[in-house]
Protein backbone atom coordinates (compact mmCIF):
# COMPACT_ATOMS: atom_id res chain seq x y z
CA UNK A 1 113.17 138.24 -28.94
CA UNK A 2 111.20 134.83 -28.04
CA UNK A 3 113.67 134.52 -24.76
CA UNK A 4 112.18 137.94 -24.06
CA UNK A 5 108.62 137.30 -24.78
CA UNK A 6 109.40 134.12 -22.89
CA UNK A 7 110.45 135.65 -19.64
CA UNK A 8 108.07 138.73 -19.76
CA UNK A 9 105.53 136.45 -19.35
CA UNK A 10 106.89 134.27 -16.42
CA UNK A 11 107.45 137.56 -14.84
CA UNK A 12 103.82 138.60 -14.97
CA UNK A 13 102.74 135.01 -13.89
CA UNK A 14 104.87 135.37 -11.04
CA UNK A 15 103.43 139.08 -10.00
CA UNK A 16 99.85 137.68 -10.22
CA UNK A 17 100.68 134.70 -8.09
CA UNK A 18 102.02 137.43 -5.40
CA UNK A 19 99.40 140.00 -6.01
CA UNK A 20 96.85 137.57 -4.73
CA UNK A 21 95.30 139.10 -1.53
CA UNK A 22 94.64 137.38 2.13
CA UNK A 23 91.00 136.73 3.11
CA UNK A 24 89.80 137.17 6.57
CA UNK A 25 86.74 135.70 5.95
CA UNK A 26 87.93 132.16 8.16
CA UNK A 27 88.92 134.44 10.89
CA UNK A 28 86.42 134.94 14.23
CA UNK A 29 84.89 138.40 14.71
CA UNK A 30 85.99 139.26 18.18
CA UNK A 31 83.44 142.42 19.77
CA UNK A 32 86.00 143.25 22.27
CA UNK A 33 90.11 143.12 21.75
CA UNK A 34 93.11 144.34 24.13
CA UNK A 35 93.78 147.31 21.16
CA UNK A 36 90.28 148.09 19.62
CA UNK A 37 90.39 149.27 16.00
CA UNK A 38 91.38 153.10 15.62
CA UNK A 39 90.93 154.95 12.38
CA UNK A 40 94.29 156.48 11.22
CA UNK A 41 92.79 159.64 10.93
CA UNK A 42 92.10 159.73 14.42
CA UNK A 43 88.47 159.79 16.46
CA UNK A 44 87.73 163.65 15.81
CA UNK A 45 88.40 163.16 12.19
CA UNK A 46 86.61 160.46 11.55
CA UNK A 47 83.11 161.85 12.79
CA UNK A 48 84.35 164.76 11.59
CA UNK A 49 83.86 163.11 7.98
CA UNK A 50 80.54 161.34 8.95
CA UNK A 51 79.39 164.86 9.59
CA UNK A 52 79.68 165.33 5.97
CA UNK A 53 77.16 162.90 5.18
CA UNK A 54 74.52 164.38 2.82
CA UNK A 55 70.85 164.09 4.51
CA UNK A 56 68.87 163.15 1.70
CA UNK A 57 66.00 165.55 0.09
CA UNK A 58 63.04 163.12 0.78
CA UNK A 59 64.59 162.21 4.21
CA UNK A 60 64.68 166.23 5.13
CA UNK A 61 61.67 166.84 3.89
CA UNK A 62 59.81 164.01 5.51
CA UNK A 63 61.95 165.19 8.91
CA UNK A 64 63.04 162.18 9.63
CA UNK A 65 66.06 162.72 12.23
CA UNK A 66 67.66 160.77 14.55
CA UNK A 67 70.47 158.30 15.67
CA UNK A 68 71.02 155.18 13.33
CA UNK A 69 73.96 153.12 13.68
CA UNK A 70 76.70 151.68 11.47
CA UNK A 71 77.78 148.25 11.84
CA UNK A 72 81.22 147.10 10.69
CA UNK A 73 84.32 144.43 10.84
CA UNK A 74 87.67 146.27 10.95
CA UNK A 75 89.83 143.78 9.16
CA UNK A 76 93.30 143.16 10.20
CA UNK A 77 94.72 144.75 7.31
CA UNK A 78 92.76 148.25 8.27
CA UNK A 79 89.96 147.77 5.55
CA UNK A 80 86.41 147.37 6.26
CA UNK A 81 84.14 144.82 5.59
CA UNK A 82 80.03 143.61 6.60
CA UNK A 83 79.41 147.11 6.40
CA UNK A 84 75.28 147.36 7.49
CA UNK A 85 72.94 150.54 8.50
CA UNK A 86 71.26 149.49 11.50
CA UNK A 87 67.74 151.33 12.33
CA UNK A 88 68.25 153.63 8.83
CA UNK A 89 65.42 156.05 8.08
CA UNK A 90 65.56 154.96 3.78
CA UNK A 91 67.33 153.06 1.89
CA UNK A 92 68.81 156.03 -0.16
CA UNK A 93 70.00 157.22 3.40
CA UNK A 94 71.50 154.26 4.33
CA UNK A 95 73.44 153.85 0.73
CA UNK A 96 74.67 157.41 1.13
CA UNK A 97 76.22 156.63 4.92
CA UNK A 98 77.63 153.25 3.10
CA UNK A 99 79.51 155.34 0.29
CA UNK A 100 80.90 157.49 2.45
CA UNK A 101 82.18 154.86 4.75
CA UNK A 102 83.68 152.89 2.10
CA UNK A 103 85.90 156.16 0.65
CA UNK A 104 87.07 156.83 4.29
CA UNK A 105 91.09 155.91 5.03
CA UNK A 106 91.88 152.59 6.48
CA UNK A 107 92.09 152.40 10.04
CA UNK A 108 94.81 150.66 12.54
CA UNK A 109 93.36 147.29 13.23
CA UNK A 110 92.39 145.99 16.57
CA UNK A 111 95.43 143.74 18.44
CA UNK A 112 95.32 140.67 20.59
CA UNK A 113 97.64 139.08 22.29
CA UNK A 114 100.06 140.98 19.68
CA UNK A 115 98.43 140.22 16.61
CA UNK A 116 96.24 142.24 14.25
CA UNK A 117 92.79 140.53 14.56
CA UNK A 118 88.72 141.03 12.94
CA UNK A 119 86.89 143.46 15.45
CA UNK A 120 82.92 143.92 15.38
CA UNK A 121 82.42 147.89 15.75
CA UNK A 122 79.46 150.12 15.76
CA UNK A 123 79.09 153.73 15.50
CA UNK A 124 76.33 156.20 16.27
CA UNK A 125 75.36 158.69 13.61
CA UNK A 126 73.08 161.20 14.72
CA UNK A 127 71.07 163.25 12.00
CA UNK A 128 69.13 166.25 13.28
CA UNK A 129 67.29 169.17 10.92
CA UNK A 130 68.51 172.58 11.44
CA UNK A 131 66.56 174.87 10.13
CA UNK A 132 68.52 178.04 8.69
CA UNK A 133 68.49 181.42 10.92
């Protein structure tokens, strides 16, 4: 019984040694790389979800429309990181683009010379009122 306490425990020593996970955070940010980041989901899907991003009440009502843009480091693992709202209309706007972001799939990293690298990206969103027929 001890031998099996024993190794139980050296097992889940071992798994938490392994389960430890890479940062990126010593790595350059490169703005341009010979295979820019693609999400998995492909282009048309992906602002296909950012479509989907609820306009706020106060931002609708105040018709505040327009372009803002999302800034963001594709990590060479597909994950996303330095997420920031660039030229947001509210902070309640700009948390709601964020959340959405962050629940998105990962996407296939950007490659140089062969190897999965950090790439700068920004995206357009644009937000525009339609008023119901």
């Amino acid at each position: 019984m001890k031998k099996a306490l024993l190794i139980l425990i050296v097992i889940s020593f071992t798994l938490k040694i392994q389960a430890q996970t890479i940062s990126y955070q010593n790595w350059p940010i490169l703005e341009h790389a010979d295979t820019m980041p693609e999400y998995k989901g492909g282009r048309d899907n992906f602002y296909y979800k950012l479509s989907k991003i609820h306009y706020t009440f106060l931002d609708r009502m105040y018709g505040c429309q327009g372009r803002v843009t999302l800034m963001m480091v594709v990590e060479p693992d597909g994950s996303l990181s330095n997420l920031k709202v660039v030229n947001g209309f509210s902070a309640k706007q700009d948390l709601e683009i964020l959340r959405v972001v962050r629940r998105l799939n990962k996407w296939k990293p950007g490659m140089a010379n062969g190897k999965p690298v950090r790439v700068l990206c920004s995206t357009p969103i644009n937000f525009k009122i339609v008023e119901p027929s």
